[in-house]
PDB file of N, CA and C in Angstrom:
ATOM      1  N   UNK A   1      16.093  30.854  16.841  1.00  0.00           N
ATOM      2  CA  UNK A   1      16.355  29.514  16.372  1.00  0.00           C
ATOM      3  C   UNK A   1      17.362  29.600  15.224  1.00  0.00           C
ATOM      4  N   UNK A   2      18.306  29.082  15.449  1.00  0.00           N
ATOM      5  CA  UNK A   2      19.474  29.347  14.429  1.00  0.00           C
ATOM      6  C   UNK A   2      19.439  28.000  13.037  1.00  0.00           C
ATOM      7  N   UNK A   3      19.764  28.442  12.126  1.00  0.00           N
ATOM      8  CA  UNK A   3      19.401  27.669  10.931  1.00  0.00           C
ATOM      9  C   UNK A   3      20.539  26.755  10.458  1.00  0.00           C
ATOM     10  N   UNK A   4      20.731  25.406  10.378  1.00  0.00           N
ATOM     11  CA  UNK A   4      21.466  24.426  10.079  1.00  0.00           C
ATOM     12  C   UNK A   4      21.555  24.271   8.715  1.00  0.00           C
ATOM     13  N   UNK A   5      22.531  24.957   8.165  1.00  0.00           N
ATOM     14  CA  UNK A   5      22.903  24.529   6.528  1.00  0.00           C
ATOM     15  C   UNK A   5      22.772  23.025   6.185  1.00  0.00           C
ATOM     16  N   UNK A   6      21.828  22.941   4.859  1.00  0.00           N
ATOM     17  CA  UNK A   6      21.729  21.712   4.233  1.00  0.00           C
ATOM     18  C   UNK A   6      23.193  20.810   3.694  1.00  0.00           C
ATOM     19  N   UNK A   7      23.369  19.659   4.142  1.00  0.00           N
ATOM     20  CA  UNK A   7      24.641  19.471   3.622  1.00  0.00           C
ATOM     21  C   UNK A   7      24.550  18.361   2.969  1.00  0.00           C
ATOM     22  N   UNK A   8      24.916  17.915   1.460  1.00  0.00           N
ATOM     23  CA  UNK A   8      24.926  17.164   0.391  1.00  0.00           C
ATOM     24  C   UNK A   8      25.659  15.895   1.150  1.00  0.00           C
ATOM     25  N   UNK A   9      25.029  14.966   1.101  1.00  0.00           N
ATOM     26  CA  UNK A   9      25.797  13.602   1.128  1.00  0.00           C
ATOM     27  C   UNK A   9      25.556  12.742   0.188  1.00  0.00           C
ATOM     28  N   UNK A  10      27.302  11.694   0.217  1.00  0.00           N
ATOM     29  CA  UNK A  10      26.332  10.384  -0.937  1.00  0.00           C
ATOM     30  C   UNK A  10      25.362   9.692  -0.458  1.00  0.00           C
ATOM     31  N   UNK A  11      24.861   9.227   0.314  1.00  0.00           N
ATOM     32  CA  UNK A  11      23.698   8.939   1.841  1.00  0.00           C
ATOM     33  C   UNK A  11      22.569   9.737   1.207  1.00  0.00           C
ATOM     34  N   UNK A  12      22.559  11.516   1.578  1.00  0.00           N
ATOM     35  CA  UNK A  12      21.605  11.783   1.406  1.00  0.00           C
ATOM     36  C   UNK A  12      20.821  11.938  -0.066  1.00  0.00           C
ATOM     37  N   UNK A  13      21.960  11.747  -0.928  1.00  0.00           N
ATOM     38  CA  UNK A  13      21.421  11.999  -2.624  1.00  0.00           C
ATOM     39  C   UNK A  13      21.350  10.419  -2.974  1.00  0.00           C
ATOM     40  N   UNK A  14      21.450   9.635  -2.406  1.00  0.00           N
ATOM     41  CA  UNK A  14      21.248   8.257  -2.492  1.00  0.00           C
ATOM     42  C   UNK A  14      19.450   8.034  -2.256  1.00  0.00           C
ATOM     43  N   UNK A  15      19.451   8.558  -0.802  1.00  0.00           N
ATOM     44  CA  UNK A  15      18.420   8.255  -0.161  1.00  0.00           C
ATOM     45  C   UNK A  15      16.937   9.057  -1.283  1.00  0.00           C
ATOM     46  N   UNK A  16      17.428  10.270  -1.392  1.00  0.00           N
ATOM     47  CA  UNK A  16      16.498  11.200  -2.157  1.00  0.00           C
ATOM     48  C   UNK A  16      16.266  10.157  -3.825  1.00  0.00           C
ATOM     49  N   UNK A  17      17.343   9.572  -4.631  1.00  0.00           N
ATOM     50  CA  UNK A  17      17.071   9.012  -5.899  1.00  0.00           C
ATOM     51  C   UNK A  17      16.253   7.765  -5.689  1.00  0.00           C
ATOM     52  N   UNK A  18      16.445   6.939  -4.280  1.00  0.00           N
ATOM     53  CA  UNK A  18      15.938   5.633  -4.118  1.00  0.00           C
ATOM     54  C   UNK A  18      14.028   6.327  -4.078  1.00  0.00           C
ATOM     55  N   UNK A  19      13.949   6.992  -3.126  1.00  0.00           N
ATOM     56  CA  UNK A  19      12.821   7.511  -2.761  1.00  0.00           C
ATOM     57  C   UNK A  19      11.963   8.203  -4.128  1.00  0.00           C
ATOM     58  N   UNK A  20      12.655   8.904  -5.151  1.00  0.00           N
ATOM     59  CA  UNK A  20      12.630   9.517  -5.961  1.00  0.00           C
ATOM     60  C   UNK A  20      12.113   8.765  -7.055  1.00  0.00           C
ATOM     61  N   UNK A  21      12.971   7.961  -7.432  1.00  0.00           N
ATOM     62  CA  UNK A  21      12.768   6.775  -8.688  1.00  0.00           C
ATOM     63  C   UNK A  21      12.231   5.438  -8.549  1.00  0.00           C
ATOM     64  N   UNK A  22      12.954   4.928  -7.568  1.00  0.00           N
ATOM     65  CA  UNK A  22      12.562   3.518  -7.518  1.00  0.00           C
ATOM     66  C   UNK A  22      11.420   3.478  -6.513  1.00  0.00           C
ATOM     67  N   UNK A  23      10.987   4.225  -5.789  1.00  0.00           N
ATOM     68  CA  UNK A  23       9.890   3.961  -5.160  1.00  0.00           C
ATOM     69  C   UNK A  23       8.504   5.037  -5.724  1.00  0.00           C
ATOM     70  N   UNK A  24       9.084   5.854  -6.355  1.00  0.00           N
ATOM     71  CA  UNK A  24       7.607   6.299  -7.292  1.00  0.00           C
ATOM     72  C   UNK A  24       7.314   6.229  -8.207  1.00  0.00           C
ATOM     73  N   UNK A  25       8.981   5.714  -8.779  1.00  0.00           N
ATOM     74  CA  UNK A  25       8.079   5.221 -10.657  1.00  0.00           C
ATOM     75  C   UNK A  25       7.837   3.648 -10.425  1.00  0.00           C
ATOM     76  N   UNK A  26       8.339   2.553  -9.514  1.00  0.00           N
ATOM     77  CA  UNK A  26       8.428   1.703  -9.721  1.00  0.00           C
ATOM     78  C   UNK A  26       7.126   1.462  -9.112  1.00  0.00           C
ATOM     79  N   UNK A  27       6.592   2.351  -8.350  1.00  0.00           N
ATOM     80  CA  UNK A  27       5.151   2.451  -7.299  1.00  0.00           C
ATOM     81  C   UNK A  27       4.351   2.792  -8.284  1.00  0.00           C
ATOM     82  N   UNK A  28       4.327   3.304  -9.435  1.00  0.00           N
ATOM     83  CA  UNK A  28       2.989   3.865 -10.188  1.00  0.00           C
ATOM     84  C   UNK A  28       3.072   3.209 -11.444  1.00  0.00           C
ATOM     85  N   UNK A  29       4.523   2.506 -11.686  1.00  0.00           N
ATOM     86  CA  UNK A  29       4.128   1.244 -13.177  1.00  0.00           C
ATOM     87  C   UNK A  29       3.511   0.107 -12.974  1.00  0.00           C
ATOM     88  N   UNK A  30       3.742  -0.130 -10.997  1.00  0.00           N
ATOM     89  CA  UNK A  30       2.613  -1.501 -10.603  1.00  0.00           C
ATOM     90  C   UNK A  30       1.217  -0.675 -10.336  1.00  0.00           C
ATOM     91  N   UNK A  31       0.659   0.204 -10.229  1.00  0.00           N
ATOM     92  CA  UNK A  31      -0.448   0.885 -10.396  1.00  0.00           C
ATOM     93  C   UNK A  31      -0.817   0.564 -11.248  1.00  0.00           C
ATOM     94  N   UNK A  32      -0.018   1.044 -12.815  1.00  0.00           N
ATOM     95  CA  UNK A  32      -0.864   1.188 -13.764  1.00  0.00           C
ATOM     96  C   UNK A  32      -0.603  -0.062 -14.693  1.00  0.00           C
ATOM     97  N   UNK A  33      -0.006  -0.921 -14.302  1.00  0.00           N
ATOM     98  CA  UNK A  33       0.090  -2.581 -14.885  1.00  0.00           C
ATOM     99  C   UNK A  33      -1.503  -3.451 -13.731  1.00  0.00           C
ATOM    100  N   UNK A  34      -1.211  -2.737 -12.380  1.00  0.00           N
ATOM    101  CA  UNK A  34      -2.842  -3.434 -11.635  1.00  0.00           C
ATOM    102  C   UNK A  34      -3.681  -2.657 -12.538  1.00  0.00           C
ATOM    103  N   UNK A  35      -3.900  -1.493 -13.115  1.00  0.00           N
ATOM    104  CA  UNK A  35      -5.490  -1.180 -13.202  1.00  0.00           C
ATOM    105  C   UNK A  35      -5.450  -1.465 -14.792  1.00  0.00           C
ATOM    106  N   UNK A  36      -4.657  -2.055 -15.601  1.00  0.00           N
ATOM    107  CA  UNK A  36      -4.734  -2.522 -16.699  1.00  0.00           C
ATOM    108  C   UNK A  36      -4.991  -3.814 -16.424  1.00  0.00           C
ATOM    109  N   UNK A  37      -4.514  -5.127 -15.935  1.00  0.00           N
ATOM    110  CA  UNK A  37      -5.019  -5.711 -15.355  1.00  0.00           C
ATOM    111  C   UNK A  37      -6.213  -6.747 -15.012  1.00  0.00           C
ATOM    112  N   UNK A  38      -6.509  -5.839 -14.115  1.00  0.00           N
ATOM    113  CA  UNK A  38      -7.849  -5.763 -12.899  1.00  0.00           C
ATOM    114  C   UNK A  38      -8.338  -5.019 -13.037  1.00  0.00           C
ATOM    115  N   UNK A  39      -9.858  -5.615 -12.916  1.00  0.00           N
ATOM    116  CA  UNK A  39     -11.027  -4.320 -12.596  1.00  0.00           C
ATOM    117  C   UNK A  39     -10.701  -3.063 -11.675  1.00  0.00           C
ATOM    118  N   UNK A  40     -11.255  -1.889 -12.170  1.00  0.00           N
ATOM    119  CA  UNK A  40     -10.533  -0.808 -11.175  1.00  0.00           C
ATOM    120  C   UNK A  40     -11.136  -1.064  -9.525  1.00  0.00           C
ATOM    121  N   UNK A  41     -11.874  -1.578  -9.074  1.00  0.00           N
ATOM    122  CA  UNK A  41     -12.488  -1.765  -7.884  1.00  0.00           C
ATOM    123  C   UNK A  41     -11.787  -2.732  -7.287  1.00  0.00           C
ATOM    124  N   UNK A  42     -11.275  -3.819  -7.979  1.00  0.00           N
ATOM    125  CA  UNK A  42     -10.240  -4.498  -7.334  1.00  0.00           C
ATOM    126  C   UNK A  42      -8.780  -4.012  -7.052  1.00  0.00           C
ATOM    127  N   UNK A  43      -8.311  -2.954  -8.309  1.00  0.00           N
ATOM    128  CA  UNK A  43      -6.602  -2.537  -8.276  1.00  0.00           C
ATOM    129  C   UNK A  43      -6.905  -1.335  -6.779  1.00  0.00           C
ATOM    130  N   UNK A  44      -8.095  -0.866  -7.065  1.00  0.00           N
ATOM    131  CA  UNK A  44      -7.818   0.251  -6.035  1.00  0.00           C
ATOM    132  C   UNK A  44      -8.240  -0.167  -4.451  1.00  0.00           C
ATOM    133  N   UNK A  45      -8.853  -1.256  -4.242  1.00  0.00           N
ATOM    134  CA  UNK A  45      -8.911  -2.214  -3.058  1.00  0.00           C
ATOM    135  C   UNK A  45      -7.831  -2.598  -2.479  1.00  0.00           C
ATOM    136  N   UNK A  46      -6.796  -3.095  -3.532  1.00  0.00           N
ATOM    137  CA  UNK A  46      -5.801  -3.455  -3.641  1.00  0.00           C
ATOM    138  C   UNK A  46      -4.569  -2.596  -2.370  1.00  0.00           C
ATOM    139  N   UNK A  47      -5.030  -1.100  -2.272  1.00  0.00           N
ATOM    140  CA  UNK A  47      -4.287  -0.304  -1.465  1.00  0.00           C
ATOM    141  C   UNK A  47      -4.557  -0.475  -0.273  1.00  0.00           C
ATOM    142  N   UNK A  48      -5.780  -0.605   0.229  1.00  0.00           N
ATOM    143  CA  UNK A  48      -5.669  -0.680   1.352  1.00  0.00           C
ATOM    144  C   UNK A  48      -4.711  -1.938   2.051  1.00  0.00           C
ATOM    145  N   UNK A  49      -4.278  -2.660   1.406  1.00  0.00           N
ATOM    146  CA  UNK A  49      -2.862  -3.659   2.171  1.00  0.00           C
ATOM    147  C   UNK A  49      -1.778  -2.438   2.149  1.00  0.00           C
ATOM    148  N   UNK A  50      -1.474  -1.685   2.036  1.00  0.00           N
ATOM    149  CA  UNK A  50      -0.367  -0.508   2.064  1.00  0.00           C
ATOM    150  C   UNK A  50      -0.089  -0.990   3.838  1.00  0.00           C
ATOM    151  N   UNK A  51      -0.876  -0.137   4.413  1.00  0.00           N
ATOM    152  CA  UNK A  51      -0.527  -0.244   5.973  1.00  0.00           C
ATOM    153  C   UNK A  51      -0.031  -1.546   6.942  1.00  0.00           C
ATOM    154  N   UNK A  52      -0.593  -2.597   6.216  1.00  0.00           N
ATOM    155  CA  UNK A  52      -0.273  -3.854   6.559  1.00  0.00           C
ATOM    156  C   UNK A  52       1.266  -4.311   6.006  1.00  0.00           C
ATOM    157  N   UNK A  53       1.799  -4.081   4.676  1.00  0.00           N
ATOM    158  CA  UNK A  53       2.797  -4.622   4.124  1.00  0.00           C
ATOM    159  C   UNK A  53       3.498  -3.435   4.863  1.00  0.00           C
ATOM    160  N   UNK A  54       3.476  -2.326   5.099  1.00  0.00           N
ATOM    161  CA  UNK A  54       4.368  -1.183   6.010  1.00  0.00           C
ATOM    162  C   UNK A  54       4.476  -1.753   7.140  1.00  0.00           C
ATOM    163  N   UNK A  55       3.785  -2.047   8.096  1.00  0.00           N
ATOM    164  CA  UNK A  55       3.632  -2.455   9.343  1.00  0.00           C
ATOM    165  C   UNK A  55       4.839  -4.042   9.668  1.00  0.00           C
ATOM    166  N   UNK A  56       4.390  -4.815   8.832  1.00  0.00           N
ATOM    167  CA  UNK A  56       5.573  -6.138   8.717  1.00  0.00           C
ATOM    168  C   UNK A  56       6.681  -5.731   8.187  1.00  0.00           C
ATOM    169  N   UNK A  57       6.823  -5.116   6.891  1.00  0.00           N
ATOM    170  CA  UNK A  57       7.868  -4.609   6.571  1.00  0.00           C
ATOM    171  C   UNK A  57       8.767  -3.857   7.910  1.00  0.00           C
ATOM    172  N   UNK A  58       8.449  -2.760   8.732  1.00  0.00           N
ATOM    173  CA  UNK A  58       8.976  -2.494  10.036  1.00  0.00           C
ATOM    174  C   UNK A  58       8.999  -3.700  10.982  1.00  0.00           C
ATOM    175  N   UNK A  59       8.257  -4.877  10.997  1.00  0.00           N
ATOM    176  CA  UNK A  59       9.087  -5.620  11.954  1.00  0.00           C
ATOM    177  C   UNK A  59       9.726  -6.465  11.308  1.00  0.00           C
ATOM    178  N   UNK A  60      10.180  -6.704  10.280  1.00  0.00           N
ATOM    179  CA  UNK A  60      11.314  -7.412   9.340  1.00  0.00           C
ATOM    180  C   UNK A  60      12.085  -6.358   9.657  1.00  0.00           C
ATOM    181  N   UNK A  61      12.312  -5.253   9.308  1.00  0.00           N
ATOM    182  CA  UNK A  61      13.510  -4.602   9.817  1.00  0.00           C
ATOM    183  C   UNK A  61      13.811  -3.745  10.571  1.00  0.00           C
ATOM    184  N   UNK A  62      12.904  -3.595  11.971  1.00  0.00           N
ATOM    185  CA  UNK A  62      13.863  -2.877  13.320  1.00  0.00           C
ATOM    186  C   UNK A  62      13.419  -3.501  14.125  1.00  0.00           C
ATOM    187  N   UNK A  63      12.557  -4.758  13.627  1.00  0.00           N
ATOM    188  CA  UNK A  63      11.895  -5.836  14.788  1.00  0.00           C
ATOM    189  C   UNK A  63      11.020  -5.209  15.435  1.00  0.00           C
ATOM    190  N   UNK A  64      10.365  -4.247  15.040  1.00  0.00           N
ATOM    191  CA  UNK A  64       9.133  -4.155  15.889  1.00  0.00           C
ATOM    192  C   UNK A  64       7.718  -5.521  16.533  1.00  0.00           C
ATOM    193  N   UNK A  65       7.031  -5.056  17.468  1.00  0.00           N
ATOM    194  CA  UNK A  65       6.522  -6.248  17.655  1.00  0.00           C
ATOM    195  C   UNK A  65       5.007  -6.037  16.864  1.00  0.00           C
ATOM    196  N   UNK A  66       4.500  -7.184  16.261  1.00  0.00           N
ATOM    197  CA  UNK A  66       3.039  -7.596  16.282  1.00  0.00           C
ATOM    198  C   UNK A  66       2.336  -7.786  17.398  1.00  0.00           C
ATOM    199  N   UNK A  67       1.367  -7.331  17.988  1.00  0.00           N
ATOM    200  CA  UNK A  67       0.476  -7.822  18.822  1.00  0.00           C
ATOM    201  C   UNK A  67      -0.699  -7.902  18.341  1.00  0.00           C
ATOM    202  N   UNK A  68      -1.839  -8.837  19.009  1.00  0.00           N
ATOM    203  CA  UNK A  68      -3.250  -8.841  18.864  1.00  0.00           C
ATOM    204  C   UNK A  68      -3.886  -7.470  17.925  1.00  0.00           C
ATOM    205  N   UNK A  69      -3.038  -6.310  18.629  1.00  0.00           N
ATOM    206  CA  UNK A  69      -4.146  -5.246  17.512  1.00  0.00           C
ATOM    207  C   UNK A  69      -4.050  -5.445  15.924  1.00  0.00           C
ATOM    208  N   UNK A  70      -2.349  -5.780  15.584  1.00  0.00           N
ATOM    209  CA  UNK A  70      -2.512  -5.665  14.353  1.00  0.00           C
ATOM    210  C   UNK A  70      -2.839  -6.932  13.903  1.00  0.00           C
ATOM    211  N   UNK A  71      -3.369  -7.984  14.652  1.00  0.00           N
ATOM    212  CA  UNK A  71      -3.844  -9.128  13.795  1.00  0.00           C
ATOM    213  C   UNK A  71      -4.880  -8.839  14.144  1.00  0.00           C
ATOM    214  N   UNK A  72      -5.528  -8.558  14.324  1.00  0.00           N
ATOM    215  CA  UNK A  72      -7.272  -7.761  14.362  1.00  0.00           C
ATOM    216  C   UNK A  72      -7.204  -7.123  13.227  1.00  0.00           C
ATOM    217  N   UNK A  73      -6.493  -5.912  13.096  1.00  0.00           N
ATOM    218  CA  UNK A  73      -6.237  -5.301  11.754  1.00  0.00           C
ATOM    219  C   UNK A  73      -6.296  -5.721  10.719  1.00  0.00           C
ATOM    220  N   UNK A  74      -5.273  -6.812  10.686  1.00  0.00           N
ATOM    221  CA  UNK A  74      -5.062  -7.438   9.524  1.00  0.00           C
ATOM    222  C   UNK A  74      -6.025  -8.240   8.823  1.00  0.00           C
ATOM    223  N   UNK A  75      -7.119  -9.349   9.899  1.00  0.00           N
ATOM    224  CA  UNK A  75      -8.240  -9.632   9.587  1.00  0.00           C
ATOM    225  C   UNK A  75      -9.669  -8.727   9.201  1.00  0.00           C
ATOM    226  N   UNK A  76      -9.650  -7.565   9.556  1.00  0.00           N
ATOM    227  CA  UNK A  76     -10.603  -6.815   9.487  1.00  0.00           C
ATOM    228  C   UNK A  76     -10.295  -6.484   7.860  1.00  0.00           C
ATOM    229  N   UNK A  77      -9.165  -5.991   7.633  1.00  0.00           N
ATOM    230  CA  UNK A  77      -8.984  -5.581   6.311  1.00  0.00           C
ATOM    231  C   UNK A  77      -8.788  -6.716   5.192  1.00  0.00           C
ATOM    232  N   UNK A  78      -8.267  -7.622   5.351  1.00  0.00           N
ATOM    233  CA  UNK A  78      -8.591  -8.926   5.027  1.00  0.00           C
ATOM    234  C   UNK A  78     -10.133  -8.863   4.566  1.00  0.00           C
ATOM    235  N   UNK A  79     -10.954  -8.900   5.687  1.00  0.00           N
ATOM    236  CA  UNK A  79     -12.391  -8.775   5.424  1.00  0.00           C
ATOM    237  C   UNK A  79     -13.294  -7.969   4.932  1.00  0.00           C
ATOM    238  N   UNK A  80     -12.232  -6.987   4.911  1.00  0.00           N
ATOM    239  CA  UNK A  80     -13.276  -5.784   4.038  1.00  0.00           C
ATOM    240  C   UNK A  80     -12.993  -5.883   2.758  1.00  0.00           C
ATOM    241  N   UNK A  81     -11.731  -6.179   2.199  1.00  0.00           N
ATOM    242  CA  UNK A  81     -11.364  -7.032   0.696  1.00  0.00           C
ATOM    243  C   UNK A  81     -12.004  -8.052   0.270  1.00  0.00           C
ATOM    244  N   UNK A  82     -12.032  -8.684   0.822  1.00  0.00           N
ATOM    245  CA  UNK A  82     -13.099 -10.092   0.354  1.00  0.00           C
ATOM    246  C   UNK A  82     -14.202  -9.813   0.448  1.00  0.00           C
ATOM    247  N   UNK A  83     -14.729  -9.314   1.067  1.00  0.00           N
ATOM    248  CA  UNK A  83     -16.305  -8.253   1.046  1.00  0.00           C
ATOM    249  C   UNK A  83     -16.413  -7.354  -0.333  1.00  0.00           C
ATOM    250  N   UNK A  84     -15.342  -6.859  -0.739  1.00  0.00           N
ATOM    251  CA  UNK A  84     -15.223  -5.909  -2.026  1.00  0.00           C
ATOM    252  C   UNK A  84     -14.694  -6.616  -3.366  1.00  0.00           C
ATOM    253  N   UNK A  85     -14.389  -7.771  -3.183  1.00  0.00           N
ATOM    254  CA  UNK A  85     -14.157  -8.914  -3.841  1.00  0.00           C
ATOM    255  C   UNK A  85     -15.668  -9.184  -4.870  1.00  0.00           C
ATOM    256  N   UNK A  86     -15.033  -9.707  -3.407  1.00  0.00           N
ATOM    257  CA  UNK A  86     -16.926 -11.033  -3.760  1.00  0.00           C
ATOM    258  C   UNK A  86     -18.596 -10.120  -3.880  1.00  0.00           C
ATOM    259  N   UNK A  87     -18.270  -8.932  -3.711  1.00  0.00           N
ATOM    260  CA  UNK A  87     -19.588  -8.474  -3.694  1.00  0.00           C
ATOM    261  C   UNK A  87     -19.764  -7.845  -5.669  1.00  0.00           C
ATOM    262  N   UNK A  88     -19.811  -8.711  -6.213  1.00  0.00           N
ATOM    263  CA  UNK A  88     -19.745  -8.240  -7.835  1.00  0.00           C
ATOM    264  C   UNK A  88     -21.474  -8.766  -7.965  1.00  0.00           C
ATOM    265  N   UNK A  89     -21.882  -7.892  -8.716  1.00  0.00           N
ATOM    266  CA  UNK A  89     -23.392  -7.618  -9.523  1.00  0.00           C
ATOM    267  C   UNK A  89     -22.637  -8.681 -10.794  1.00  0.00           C
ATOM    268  N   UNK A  90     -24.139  -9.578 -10.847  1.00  0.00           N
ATOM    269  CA  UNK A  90     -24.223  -9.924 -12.295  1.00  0.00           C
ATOM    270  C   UNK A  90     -24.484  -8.847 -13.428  1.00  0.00           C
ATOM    271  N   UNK A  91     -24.365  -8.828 -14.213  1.00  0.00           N
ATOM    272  CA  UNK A  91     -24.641  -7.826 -15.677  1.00  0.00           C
ATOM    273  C   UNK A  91     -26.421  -7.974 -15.422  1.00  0.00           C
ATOM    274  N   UNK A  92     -27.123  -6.799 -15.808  1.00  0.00           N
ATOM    275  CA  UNK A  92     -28.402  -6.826 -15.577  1.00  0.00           C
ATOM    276  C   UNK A  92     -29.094  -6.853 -14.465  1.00  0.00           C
ATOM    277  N   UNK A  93     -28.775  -7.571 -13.043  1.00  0.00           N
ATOM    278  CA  UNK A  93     -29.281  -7.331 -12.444  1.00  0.00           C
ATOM    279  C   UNK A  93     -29.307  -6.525 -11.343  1.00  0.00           C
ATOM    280  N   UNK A  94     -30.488  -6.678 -11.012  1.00  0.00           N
ATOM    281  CA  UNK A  94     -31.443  -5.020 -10.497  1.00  0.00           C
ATOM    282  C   UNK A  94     -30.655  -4.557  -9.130  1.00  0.00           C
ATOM    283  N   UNK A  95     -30.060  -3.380  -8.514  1.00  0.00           N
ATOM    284  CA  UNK A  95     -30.022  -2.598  -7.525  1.00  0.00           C
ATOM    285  C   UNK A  95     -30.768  -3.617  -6.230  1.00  0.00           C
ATOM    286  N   UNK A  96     -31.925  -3.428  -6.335  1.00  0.00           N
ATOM    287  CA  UNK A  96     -32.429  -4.283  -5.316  1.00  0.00           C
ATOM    288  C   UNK A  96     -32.650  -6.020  -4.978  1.00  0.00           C
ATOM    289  N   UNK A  97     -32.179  -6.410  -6.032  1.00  0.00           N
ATOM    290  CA  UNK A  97     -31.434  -7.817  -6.160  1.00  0.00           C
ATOM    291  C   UNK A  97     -32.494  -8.439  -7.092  1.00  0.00           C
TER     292      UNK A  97
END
């Protein structure tokens, strides 16, 4: 298997700083502005929309299609958020309600 020299582009050192900076510092100052915030049970709930905003985000731009699965998806996780929402303990009371 013969080895393909790495070759510098403005493209590829573009692509590497966007990926680099703006999507991991700008990804971990909204982290740590959510868990300042919000309760940590809500900021870190908060991720599981990752796959969903990825998923539309790809059909905003190569037009992929939505079908039934991912609106199943989308409601399920929908529902497991509002389940992790709304399921807050008053102060004091007991484990077993």
């Amino acid at each position: 298997m013969a080895r393909v020299p790495i070759q510098l582009t403005g493209v590829g050192i573009a692509s590497a700083v966007y990926l680099g900076v703006l999507v991991t510092v700008a990804g971990l100052f909204l982290w740590l502005h959510l868990l300042r915030t919000l309760p940590a049970r809500i900021a870190a709930s908060i991720q599981y929309l990752q796959p969903v905003i990825g998923v539309v985000a790809a059909a905003l731009m190569f037009g992929d299609a939505l079908g039934p699965l991912f609106i199943a998806g989308v409601v399920l996780v929908l529902a497991g958020l509002t389940l992790t929402v709304a399921n807050r303990r008053e102060k004091g009371a007991s484990a077993s309600g």
